[in-house]
Structure formats: structure tokens, C-alpha cells
Protein backbone atom coordinates (compact mmCIF):
# COMPACT_ATOMS: atom_id res chain seq x y z
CA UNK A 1 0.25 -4.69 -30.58
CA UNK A 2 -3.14 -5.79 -28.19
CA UNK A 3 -4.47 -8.57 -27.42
CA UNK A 4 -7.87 -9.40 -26.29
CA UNK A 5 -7.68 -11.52 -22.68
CA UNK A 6 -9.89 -12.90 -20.95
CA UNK A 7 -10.18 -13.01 -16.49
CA UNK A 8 -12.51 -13.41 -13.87
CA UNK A 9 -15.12 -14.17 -16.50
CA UNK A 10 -14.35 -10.72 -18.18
CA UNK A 11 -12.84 -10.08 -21.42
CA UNK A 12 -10.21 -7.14 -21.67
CA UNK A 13 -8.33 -5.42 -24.84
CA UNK A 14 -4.83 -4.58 -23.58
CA UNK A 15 -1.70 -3.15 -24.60
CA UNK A 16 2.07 -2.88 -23.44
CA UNK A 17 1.46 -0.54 -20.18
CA UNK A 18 -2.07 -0.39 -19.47
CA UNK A 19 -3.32 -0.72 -15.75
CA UNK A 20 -6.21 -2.73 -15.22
CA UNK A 21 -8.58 -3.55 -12.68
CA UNK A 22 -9.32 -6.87 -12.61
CA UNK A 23 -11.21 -9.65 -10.38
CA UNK A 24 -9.04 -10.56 -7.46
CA UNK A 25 -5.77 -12.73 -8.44
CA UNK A 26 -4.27 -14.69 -5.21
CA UNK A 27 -0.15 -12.64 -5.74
CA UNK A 28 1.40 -10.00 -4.05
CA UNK A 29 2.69 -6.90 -5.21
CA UNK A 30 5.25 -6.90 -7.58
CA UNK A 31 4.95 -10.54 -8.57
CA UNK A 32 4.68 -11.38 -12.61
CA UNK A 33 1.23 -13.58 -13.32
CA UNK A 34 0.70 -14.94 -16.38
CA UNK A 35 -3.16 -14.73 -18.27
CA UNK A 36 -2.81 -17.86 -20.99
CA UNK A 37 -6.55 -17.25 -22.13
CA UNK A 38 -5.83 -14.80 -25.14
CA UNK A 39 -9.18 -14.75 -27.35
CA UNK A 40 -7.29 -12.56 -30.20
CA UNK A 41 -4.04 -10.35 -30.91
CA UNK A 42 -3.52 -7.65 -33.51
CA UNK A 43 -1.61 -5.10 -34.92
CA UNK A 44 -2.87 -2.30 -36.87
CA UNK A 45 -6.16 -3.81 -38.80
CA UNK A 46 -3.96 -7.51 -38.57
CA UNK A 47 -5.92 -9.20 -35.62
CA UNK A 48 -5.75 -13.17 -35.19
CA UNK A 49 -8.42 -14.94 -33.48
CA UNK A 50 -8.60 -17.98 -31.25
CA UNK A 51 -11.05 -20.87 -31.31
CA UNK A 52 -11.74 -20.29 -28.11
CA UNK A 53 -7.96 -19.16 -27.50
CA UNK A 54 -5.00 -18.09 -29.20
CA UNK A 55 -1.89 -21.40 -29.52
CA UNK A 56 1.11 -20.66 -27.71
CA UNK A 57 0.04 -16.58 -26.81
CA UNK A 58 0.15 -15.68 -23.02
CA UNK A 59 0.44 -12.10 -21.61
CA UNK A 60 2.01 -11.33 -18.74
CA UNK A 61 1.30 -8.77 -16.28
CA UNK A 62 2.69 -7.17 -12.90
CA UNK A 63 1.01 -6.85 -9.90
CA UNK A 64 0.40 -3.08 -8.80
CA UNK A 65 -2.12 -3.21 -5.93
CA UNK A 66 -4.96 -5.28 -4.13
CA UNK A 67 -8.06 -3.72 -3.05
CA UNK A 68 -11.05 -3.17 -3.27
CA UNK A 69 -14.40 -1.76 -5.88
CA UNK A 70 -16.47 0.45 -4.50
CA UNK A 71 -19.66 -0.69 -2.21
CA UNK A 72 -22.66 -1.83 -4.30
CA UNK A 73 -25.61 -1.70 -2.34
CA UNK A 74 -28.29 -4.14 -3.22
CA UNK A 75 -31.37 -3.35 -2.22
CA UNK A 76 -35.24 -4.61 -2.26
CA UNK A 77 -38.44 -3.73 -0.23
CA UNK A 78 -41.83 -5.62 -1.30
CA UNK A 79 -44.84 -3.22 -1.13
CA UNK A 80 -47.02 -3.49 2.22
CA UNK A 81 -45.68 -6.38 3.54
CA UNK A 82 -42.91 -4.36 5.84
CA UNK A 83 -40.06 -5.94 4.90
CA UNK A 84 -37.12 -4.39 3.77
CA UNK A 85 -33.40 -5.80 3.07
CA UNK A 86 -30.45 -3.75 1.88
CA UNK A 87 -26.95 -5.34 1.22
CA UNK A 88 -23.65 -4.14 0.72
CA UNK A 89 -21.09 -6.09 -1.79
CA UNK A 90 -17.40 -4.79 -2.40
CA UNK A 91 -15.80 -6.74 -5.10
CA UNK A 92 -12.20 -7.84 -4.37
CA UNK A 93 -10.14 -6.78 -7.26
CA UNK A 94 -6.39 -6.60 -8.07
CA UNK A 95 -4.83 -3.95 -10.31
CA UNK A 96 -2.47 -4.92 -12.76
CA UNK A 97 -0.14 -3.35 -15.76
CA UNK A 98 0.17 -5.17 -18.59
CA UNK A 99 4.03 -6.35 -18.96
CA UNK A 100 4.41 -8.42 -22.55
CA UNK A 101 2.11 -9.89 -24.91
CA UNK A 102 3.87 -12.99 -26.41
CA UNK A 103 3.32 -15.30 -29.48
CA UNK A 104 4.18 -18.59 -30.90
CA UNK A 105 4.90 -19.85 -26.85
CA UNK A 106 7.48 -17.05 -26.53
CA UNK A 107 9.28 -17.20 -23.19
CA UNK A 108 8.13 -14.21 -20.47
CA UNK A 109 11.25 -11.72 -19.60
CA UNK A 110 9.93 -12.18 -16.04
CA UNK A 111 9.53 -15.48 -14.83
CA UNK A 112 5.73 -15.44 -12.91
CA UNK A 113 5.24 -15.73 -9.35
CA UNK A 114 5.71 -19.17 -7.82
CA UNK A 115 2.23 -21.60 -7.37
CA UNK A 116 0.83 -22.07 -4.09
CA UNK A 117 2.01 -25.72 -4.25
CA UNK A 118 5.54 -24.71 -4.62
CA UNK A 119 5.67 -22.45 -1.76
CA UNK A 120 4.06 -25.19 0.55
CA UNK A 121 6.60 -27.41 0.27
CA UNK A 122 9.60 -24.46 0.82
CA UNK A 123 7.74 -23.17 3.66
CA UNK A 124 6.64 -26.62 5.00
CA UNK A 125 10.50 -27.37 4.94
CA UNK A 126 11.72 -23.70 7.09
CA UNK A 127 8.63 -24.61 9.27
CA UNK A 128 10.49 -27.81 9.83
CA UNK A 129 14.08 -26.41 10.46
CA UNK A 130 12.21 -23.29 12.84
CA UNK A 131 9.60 -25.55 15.26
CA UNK A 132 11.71 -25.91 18.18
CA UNK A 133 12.26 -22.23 17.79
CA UNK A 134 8.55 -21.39 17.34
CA UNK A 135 7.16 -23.55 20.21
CA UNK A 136 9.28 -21.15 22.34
CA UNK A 137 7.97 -17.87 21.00
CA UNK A 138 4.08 -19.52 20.99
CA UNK A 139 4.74 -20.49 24.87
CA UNK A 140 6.59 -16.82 25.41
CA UNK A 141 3.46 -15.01 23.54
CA UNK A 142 0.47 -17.17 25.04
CA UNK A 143 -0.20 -14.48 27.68
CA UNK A 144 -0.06 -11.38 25.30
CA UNK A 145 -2.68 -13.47 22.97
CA UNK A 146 -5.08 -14.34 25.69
CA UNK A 147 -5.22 -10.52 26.83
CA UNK A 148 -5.59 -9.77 22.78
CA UNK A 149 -8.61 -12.77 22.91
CA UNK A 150 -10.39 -11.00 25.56
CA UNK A 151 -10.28 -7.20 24.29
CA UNK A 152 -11.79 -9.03 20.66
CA UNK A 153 -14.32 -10.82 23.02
CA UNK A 154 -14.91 -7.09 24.98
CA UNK A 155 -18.53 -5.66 23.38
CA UNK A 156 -18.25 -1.92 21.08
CA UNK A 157 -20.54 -0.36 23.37
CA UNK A 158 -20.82 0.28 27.16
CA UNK A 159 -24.41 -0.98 27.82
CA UNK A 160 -26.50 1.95 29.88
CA UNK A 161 -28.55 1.01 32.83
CA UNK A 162 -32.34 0.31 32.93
CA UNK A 163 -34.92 -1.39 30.79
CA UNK A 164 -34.01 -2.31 26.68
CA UNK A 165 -36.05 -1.08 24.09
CA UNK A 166 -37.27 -3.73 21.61
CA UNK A 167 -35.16 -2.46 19.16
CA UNK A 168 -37.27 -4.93 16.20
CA UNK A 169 -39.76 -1.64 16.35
CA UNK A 170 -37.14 -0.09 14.14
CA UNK A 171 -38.07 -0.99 10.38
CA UNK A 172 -34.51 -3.36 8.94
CA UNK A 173 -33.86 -4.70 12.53
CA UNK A 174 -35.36 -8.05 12.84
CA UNK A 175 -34.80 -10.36 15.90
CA UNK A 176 -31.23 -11.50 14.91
CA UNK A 177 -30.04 -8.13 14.09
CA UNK A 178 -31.54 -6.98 17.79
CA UNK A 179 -29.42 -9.83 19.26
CA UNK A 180 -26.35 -8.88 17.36
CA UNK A 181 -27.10 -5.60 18.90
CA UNK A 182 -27.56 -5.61 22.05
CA UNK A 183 -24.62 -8.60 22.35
CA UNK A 184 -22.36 -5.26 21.31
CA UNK A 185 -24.08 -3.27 24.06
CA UNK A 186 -26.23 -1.07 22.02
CA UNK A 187 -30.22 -1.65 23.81
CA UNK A 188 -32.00 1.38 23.43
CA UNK A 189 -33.48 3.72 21.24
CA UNK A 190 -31.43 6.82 22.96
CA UNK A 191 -28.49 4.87 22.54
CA UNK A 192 -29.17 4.41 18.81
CA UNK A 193 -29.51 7.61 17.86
CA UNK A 194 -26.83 9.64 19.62
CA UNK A 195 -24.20 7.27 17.66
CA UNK A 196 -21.73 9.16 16.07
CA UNK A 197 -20.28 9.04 12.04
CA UNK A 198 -17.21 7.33 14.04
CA UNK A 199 -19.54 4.96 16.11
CA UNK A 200 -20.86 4.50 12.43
CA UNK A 201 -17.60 3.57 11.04
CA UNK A 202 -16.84 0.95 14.18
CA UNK A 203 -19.86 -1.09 13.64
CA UNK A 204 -19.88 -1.52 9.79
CA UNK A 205 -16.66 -2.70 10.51
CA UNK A 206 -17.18 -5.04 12.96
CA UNK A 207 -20.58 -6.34 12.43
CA UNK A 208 -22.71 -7.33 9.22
CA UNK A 209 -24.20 -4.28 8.85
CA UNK A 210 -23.30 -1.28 6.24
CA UNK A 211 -23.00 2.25 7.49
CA UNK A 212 -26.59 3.16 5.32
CA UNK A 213 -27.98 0.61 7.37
CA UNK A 214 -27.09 1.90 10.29
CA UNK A 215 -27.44 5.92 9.58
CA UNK A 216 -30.82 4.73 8.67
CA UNK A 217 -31.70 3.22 11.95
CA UNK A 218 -30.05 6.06 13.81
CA UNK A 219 -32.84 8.21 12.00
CA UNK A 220 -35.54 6.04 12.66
CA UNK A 221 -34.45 6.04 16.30
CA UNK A 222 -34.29 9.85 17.01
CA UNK A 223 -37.61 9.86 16.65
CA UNK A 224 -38.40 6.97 18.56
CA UNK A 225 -36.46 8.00 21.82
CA UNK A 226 -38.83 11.68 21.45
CA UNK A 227 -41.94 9.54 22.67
């Protein structure tokens, strides 16, 4: 048997068993979610359509992972005007295998994870009972998150000594970017370009850049800091 489902705006044919990528679903691993938005089912050449759905058909499915598609990069230059913007996208999804496909408003094996609602009011009740317990760890860890607060705070880079470079000369950094830069200690051209692929790796993940960005800059600046 398959059915034809339909999630984040996508339409899927499944079967008993089949992992799926799909856009992100707010569950943890393990948990059963139900998809109620079957647009057909079959068997063999049988297949019943729905108008939009299917009455009383719901497939369920267990949660396998959460992560993430691969980086699209999005980019667009306009011809002699010198401008230039490239940007990254990675689509959240969740990966899923496909449990039970049930008819006729056929009762799940698995009972689906519990809503968000539902868990509020368990965990606003435990938060209840634990307070006077948690106002005690809060004023015990207050030091340790202050220290944490200022290492965040801390720039990437140690900034060198003497004059900045107007790092806008590079083509992709405009005035904001600059700021952004030289805020994480990164002000000259020499600097730039002697960054390393794990230098790289710490500023596309701590700033709105993407590493192409950045390689790209890094080439643009090795041959800035020659003259």
C-alpha cells in the first residue's frame, strides 16, 4: 500500500519503511507524528483520491534525525554597477520513516508525540514544585554565567597594532560588513589574508557571513596587502 502525503508545502508518495527528508517538524527523535493531509492511497493499480484529502486516512511516521540540507548559495551581481551580494540558505529539515498508513480513521499503533500545549502545562506544573530549588542553583551559577557572558562578549581576533585598512576597498564588504569586522578584531588587509580554513570555519560560524564569502575576500586581500 502508498499513499500520497502532503508536508511543508511538498507532496510525497510513501510506503511502509521509507525514510524521508522532509521540511523541519518541531519533535524529537523517536517521537511518532502524525501527517492527516493524505491526497490519495493505493494498492496495486486501486488508488483512491481525496478532494483535497482523503476522510479518516492519516499516516504516521517516526522521527529519525534533525538536521540540516545542504548550503544553497544565492547569488546576484548587476553588470557595472559594482555591487555584488551572495547568500547562503540551509533548509532545516527532519528525516522521518514512514510507520503506518491508516484508513477509515483507523487508530495509530503508536500514540504521536504530545502538543506543545500539553507539555506547557506538565512542565509549568514541575517548574512549580522545583522554583525554590532552582532559585538556589541560578544564585549558585550566576558567577560561572557572567565569566561565560564575557568570553561570548571577547572579539575572534586579536586586533594588531597600527593604522586599519578601509577594508570597504575589498569588492562584497560594504560599511556594515567592515564594522562587523573590525568589532571581531580583524582591520587589515594582512590580517585578512593570512586567515586560515579554521579561521574560515570560526567566522561563518559566528558572524553572517558564509565561508565563500570569506575565502573570497581572503583572495582579494592577498593581493591588496602586496601594494
Amino acid at each position: 500500500m502508498f499513499a500520497v502525503i502532503k508536508t511543508g508545502g511538498k507532496q510525497y508518495r510513501v510506503a511502509a519503511n521509507d525514510l524521508l527528508k522532509i521540511e523541519k517538524l518541531e519533535a524529537k527523535v523517536g517521537d511518532i507524528v502524525e501527517i492527516g493531509n493524505v491526497l490519495a492511497h493505493g494498492e496495486g493499480e486501486n488508488v483512491t483520491f481525496g478532494a483535497p484529502f482523503v476522510d479518516g486516512a492519516l499516516v504516521t511516521a517516526e522521527v529519525v534525525e534533525q538536521g540540516k540540507n545542504r548550503t544553497v548559495i544565492a547569488f546576484k551581481k548587476r553588470r557595472r554597477q559594482n555591487s555584488r551580494r551572495k547568500i547562503g540558505h540551509r533548509q532545516l529539515l527532519t528525516t522521518v520513516r514512514i510507520a503506518e498508513i491508516l484508513l477509515g480513521g483507523a487508530k495509530p499503533a503508536k500514540k504521536a508525540a504530545a502538543k506543545p500545549e500539553a507539555k506547557a502545562e506538565v512542565a509549568a506544573e514541575a517548574k512549580a514544585e522545583a522554583a525554590p530549588k532552582e532559585a538556589k542553583a541560578k544564585k549558585e551559577a550566576a558567577p560561572k554565567e557572567e565569566a561565560k557572558a564575557e568570553a561570548a562578549a571577547a572579539p575572534l581576533f586579536k586586533a594588531p597594532k597600527g593604522e586599519p585598512d578601509d577594508l570597504t576597498v575589498i569588492k562584497g564588504i560594504g560599511p556594515v560588513a567592515a564594522k562587523d569586522l573590525n568589532e571581531q578584531g580583524i582591520i587589515t588587509f594582512a590580517q585578512l589574508a593570512k586567515l586560515s580554513d579554521k579561521d574560515v570555519a570560526k567566522i561563518d560560524e559566528h558572524m553572517p557571513f558564509s565561508a565563500d564569502q570569506i575565502k573570497d575576500w581572503r583572495e582579494q586581500a592577498k593581493e591588496l596587502a602586496k601594494k
